[in-house]
PDB file of N, CA and C in Angstrom:
ATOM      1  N   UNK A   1      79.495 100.560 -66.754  1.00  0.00           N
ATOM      2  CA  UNK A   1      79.937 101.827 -67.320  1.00  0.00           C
ATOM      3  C   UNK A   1      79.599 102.947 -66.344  1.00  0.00           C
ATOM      4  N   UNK A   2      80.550 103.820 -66.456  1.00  0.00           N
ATOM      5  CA  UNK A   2      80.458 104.788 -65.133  1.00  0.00           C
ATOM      6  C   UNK A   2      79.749 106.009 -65.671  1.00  0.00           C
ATOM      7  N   UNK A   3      78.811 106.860 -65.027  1.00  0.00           N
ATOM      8  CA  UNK A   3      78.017 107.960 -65.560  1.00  0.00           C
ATOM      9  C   UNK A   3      78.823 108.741 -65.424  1.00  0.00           C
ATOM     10  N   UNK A   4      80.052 109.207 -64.888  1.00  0.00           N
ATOM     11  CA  UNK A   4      80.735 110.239 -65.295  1.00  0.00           C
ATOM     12  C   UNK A   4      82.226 110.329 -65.842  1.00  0.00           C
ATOM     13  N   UNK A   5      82.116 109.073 -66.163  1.00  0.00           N
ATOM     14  CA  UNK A   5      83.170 108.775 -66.817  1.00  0.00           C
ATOM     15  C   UNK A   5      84.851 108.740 -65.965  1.00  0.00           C
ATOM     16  N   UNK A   6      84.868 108.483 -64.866  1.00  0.00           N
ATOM     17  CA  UNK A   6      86.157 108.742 -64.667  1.00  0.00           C
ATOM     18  C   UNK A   6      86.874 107.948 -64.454  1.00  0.00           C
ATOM     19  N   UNK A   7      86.980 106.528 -64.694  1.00  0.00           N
ATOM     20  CA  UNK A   7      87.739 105.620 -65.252  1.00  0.00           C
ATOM     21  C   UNK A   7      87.121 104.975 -66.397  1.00  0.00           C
ATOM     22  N   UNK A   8      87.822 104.681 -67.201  1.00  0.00           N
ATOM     23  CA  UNK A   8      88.055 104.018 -68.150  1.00  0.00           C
ATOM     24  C   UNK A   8      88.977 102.612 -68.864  1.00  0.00           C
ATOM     25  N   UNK A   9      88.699 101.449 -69.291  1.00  0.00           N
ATOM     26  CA  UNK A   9      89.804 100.292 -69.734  1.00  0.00           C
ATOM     27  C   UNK A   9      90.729 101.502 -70.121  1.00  0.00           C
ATOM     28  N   UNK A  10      91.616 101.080 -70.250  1.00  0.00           N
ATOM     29  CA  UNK A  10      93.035 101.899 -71.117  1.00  0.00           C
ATOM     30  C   UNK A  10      92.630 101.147 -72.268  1.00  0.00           C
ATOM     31  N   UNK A  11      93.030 102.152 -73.175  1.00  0.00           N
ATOM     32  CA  UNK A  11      93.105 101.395 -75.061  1.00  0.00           C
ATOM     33  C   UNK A  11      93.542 100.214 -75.265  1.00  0.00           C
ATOM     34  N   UNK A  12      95.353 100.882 -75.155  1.00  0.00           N
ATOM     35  CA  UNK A  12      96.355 100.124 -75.225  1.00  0.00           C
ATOM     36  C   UNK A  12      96.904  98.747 -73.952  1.00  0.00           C
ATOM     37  N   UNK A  13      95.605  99.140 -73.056  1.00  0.00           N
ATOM     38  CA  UNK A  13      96.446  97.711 -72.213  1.00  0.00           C
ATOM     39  C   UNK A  13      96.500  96.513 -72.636  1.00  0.00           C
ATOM     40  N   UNK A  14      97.521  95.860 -72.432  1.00  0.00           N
ATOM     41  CA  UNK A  14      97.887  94.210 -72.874  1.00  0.00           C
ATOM     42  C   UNK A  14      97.135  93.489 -71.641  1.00  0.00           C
ATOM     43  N   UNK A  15      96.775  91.967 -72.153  1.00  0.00           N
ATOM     44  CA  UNK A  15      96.295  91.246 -70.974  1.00  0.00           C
ATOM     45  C   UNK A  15      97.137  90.386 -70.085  1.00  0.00           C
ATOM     46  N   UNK A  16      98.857  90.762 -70.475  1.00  0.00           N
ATOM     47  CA  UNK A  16      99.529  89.992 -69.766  1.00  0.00           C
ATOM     48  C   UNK A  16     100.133  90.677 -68.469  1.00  0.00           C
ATOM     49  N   UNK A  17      99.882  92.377 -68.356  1.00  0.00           N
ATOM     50  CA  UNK A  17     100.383  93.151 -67.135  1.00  0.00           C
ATOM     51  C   UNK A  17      99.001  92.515 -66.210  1.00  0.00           C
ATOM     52  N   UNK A  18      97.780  92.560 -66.691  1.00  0.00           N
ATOM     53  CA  UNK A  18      96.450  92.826 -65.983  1.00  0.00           C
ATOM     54  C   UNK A  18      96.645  91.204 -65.278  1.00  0.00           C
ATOM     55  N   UNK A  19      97.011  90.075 -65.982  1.00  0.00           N
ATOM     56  CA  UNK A  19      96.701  89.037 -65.122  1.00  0.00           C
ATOM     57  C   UNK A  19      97.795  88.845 -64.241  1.00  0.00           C
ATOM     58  N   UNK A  20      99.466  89.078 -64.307  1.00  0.00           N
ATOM     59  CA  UNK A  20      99.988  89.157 -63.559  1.00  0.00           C
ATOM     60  C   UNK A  20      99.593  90.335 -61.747  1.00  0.00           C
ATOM     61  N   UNK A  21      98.667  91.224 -62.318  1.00  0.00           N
ATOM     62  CA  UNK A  21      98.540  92.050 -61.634  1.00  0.00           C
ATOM     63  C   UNK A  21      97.418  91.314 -60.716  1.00  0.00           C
ATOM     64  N   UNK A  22      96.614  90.653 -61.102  1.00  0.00           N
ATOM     65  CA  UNK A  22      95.150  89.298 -60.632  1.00  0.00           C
ATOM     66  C   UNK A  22      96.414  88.752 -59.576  1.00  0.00           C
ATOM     67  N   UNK A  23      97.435  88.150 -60.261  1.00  0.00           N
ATOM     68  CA  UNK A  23      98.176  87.069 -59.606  1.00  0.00           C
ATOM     69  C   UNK A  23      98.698  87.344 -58.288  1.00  0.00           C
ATOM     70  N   UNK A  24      99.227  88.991 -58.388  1.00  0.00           N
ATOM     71  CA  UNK A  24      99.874  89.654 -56.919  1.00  0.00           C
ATOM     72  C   UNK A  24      98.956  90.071 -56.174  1.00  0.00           C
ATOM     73  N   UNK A  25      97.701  90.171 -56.642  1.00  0.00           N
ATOM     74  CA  UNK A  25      96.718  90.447 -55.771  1.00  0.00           C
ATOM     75  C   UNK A  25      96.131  88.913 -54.739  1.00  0.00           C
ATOM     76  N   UNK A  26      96.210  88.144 -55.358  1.00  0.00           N
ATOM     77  CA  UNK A  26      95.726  86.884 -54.853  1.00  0.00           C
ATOM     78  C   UNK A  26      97.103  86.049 -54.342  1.00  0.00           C
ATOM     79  N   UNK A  27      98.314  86.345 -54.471  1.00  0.00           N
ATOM     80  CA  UNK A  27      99.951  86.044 -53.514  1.00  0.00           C
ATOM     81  C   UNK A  27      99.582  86.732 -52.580  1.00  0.00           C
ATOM     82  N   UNK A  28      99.076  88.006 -52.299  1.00  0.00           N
ATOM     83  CA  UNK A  28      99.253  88.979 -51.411  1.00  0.00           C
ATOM     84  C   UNK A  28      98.248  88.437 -50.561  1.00  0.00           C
ATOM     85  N   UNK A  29      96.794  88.264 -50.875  1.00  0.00           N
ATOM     86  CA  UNK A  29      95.847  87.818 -49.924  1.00  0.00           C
ATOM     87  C   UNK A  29      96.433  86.797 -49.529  1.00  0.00           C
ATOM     88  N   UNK A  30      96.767  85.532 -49.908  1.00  0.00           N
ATOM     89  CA  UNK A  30      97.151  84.179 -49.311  1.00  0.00           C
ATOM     90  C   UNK A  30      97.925  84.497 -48.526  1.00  0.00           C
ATOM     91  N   UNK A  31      98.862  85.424 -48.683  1.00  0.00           N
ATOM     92  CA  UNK A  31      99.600  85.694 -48.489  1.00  0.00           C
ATOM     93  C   UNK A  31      99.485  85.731 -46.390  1.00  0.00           C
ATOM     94  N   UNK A  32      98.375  86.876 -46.503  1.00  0.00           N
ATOM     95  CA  UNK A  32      98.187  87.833 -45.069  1.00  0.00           C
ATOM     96  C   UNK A  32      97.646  86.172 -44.524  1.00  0.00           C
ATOM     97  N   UNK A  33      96.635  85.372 -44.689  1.00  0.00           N
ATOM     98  CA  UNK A  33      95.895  84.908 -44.912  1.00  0.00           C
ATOM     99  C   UNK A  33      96.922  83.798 -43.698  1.00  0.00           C
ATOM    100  N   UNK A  34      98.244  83.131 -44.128  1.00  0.00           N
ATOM    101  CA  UNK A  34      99.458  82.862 -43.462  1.00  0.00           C
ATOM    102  C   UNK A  34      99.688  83.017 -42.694  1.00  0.00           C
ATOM    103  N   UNK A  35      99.908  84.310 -42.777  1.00  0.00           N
ATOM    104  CA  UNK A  35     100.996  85.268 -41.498  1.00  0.00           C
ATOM    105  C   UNK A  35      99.509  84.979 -40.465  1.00  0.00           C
ATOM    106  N   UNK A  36      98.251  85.646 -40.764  1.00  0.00           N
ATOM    107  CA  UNK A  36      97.532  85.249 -39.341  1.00  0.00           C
ATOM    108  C   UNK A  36      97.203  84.550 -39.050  1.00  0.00           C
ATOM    109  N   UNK A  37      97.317  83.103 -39.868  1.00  0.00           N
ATOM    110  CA  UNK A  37      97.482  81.908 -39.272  1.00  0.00           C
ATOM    111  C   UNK A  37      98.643  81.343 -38.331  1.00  0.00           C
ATOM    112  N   UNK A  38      99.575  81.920 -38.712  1.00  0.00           N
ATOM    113  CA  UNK A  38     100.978  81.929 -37.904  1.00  0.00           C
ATOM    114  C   UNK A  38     100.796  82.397 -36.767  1.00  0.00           C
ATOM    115  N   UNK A  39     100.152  83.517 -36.698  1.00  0.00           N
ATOM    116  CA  UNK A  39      99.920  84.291 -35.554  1.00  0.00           C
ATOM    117  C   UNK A  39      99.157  83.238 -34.123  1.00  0.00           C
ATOM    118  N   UNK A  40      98.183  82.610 -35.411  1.00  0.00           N
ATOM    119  CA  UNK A  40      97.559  81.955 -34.168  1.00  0.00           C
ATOM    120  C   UNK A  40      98.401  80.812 -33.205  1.00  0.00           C
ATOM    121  N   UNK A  41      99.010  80.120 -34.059  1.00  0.00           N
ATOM    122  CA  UNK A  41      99.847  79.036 -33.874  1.00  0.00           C
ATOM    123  C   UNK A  41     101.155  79.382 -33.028  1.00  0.00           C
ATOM    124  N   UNK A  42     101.579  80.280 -32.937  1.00  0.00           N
ATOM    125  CA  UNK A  42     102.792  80.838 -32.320  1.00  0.00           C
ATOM    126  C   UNK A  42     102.900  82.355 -32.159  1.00  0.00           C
ATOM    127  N   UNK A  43     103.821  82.447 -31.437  1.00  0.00           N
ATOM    128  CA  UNK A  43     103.814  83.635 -30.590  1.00  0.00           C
ATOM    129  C   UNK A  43     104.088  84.787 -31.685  1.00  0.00           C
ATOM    130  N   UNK A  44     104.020  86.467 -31.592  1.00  0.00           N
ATOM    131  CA  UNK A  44     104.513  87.328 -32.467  1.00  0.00           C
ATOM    132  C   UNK A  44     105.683  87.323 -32.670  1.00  0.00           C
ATOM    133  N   UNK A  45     106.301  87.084 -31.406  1.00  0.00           N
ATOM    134  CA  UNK A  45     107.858  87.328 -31.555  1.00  0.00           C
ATOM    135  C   UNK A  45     108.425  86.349 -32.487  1.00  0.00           C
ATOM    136  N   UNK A  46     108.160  85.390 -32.503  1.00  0.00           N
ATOM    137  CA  UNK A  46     108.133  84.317 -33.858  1.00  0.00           C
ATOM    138  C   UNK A  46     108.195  84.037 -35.162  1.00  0.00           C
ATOM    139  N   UNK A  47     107.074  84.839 -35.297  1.00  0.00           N
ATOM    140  CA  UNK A  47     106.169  84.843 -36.483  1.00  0.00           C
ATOM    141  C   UNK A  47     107.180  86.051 -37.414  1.00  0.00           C
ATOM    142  N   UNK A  48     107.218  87.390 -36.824  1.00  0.00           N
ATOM    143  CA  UNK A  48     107.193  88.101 -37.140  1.00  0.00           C
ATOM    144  C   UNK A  48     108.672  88.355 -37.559  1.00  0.00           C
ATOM    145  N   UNK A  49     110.032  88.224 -37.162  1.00  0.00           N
ATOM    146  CA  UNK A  49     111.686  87.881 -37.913  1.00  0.00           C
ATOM    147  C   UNK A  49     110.927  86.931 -38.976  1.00  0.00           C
ATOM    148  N   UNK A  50     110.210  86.056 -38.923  1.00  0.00           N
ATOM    149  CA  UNK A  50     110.667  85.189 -40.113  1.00  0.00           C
ATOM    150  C   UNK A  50     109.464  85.717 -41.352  1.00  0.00           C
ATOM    151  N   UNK A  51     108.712  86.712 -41.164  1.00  0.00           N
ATOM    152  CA  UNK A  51     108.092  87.691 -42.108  1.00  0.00           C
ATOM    153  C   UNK A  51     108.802  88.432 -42.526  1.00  0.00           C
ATOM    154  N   UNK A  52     109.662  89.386 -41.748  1.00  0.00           N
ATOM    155  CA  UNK A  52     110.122  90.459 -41.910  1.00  0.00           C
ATOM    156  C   UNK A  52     111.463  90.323 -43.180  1.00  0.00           C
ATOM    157  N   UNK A  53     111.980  88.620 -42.878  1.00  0.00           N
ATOM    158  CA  UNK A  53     112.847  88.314 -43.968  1.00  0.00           C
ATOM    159  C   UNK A  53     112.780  88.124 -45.558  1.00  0.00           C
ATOM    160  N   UNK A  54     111.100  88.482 -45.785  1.00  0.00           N
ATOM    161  CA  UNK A  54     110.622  88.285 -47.096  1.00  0.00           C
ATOM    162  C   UNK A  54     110.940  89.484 -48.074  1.00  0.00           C
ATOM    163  N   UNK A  55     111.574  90.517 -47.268  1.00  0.00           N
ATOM    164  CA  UNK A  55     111.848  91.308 -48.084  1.00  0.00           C
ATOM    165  C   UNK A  55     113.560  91.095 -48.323  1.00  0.00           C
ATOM    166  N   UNK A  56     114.160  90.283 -47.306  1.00  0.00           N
ATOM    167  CA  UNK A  56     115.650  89.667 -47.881  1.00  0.00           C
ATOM    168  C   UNK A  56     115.592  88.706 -49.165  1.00  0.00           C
ATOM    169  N   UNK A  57     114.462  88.315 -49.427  1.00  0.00           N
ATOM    170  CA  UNK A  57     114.255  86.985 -50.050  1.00  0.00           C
ATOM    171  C   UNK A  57     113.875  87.250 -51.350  1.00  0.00           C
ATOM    172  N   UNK A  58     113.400  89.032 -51.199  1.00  0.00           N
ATOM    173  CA  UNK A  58     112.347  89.647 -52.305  1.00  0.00           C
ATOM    174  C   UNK A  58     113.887  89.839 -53.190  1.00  0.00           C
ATOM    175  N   UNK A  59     115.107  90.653 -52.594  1.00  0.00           N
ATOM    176  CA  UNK A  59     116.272  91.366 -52.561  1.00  0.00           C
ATOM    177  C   UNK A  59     117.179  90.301 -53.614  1.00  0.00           C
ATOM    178  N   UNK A  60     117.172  89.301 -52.708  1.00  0.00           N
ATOM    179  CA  UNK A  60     118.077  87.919 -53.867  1.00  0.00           C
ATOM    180  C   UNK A  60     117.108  87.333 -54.680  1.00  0.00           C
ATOM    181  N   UNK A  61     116.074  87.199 -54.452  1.00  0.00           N
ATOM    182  CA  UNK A  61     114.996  86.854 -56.201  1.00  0.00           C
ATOM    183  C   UNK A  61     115.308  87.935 -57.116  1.00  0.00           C
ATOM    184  N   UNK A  62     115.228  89.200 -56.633  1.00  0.00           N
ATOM    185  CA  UNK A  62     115.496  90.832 -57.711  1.00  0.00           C
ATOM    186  C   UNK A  62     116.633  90.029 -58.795  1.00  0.00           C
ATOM    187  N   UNK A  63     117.758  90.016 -57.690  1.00  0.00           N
ATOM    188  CA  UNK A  63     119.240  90.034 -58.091  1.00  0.00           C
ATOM    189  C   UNK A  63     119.400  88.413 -58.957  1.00  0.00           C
ATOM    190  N   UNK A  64     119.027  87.360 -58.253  1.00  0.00           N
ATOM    191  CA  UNK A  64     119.000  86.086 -58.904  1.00  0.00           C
ATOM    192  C   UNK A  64     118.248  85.793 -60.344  1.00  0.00           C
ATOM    193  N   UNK A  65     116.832  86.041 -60.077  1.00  0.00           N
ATOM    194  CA  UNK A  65     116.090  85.846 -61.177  1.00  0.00           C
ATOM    195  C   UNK A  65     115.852  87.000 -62.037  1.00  0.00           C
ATOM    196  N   UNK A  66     115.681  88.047 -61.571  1.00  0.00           N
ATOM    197  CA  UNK A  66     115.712  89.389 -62.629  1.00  0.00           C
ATOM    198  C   UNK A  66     116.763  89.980 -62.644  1.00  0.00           C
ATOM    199  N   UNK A  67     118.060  89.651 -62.735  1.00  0.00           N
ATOM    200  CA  UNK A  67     118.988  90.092 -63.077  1.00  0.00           C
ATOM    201  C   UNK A  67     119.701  91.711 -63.007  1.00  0.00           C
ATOM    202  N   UNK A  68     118.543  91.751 -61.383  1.00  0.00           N
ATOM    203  CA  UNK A  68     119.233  93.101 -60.880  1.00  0.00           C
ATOM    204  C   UNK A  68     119.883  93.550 -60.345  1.00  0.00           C
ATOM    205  N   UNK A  69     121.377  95.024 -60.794  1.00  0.00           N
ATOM    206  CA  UNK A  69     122.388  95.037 -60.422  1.00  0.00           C
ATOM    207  C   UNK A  69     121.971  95.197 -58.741  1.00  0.00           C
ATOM    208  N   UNK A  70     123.201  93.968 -58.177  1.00  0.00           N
ATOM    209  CA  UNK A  70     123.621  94.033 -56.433  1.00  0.00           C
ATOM    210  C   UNK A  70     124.787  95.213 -56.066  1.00  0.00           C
ATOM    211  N   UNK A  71     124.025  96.737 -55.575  1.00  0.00           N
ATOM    212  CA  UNK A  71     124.760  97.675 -55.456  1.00  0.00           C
ATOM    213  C   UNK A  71     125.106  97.640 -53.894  1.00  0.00           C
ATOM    214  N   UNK A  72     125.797  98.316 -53.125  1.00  0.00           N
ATOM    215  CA  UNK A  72     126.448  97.958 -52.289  1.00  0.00           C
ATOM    216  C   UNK A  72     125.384  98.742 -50.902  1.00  0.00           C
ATOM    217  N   UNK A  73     124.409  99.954 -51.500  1.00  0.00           N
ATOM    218  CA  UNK A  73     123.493  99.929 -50.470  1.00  0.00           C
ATOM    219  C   UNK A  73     122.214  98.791 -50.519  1.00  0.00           C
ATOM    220  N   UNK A  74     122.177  98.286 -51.272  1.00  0.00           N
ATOM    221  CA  UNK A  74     120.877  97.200 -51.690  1.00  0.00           C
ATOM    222  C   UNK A  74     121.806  95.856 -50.503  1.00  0.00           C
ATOM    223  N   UNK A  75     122.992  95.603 -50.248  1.00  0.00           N
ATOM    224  CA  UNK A  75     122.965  94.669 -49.935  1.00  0.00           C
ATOM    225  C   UNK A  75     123.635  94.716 -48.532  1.00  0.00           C
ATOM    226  N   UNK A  76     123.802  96.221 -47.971  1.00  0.00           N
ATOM    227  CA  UNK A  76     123.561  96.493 -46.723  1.00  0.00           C
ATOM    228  C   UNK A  76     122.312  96.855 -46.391  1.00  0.00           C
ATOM    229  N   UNK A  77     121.434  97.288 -47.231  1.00  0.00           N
ATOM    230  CA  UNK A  77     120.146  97.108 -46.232  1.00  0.00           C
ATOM    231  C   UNK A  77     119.230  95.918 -46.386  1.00  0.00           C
ATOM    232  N   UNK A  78     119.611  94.557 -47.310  1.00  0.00           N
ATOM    233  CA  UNK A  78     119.334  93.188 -47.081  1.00  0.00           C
ATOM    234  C   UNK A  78     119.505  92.916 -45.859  1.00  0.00           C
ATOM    235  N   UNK A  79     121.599  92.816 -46.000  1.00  0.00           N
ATOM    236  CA  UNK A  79     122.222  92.508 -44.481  1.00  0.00           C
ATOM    237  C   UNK A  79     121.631  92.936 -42.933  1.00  0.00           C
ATOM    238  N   UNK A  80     121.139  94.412 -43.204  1.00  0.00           N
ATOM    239  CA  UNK A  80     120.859  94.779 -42.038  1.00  0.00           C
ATOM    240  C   UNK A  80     119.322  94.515 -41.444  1.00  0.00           C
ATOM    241  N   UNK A  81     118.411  94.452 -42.655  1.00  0.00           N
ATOM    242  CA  UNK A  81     117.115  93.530 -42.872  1.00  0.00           C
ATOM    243  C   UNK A  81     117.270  91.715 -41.855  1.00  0.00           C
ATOM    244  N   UNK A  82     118.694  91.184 -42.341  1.00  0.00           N
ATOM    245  CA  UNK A  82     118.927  89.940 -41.513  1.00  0.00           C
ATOM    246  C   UNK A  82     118.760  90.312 -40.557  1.00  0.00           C
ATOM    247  N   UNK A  83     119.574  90.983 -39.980  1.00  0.00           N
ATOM    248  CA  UNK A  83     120.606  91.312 -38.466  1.00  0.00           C
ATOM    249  C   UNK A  83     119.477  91.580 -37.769  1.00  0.00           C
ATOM    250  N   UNK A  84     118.591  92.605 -37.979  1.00  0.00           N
ATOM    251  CA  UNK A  84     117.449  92.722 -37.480  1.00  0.00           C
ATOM    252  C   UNK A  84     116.300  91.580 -36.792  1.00  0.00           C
ATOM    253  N   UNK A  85     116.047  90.720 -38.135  1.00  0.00           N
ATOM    254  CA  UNK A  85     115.490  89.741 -38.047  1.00  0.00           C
ATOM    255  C   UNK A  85     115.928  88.573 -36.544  1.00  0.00           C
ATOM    256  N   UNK A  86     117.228  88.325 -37.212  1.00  0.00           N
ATOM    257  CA  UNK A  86     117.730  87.479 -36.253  1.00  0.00           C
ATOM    258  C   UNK A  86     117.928  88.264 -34.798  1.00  0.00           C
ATOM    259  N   UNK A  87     118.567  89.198 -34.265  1.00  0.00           N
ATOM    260  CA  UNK A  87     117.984  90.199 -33.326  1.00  0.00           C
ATOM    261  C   UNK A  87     117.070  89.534 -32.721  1.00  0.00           C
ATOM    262  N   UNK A  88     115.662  89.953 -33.029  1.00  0.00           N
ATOM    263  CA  UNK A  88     114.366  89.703 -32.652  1.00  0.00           C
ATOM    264  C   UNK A  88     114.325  88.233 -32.282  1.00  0.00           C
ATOM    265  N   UNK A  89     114.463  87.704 -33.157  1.00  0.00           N
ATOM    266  CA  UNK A  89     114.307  86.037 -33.181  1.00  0.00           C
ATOM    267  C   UNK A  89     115.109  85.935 -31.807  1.00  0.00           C
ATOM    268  N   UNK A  90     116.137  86.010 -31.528  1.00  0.00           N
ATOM    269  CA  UNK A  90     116.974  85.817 -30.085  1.00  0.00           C
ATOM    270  C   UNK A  90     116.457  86.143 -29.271  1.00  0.00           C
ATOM    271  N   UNK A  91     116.191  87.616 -28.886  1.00  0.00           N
ATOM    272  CA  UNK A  91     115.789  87.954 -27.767  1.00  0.00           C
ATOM    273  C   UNK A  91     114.959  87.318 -27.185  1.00  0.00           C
TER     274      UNK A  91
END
């Protein structure tokens, strides 16, 4: 308990935001945890297009599994998220 009070549990929180919220915290560590293992194993230039595509991947999970509308800038800046990727990867 804090002596001046400036956080507090919320009343009303449910325990199903709080453990999903446990869950992205501990995806996210494993997460880094990866990538600098990758790092060690292979070069940046490598590693790093096929990171950078997790946010293409984040884009069609949105749209696939949560059923979010695919508007026409969401899927030029996927596309251009690729182009990028692959870019790098070539050079």
């Amino acid at each position: 308990m804090s002596l001046r009070k400036e956080w507090a549990w919320p009343e009303n929180a449910a325990l199903k935001p709080i453990v999903f919220l446990v869950f992205s915290g501990v995806a996210t560590g494993l997460s880094w945890l990866c990538y600098y293992r990758a790092l060690q194993l292979a070069n940046a230039s490598v590693v790093a297009p096929i990171d950078k595509l997790s946010v293409a991947f984040a884009i069609l999970l949105a749209v696939i599994v949560l059923g979010e509308p695919l508007t026409w800038q969401l899927a030029l800046g996927g596309a251009l998220i690729i182009a990028g990727a692959l870019v790098i990867a070539i050079a």
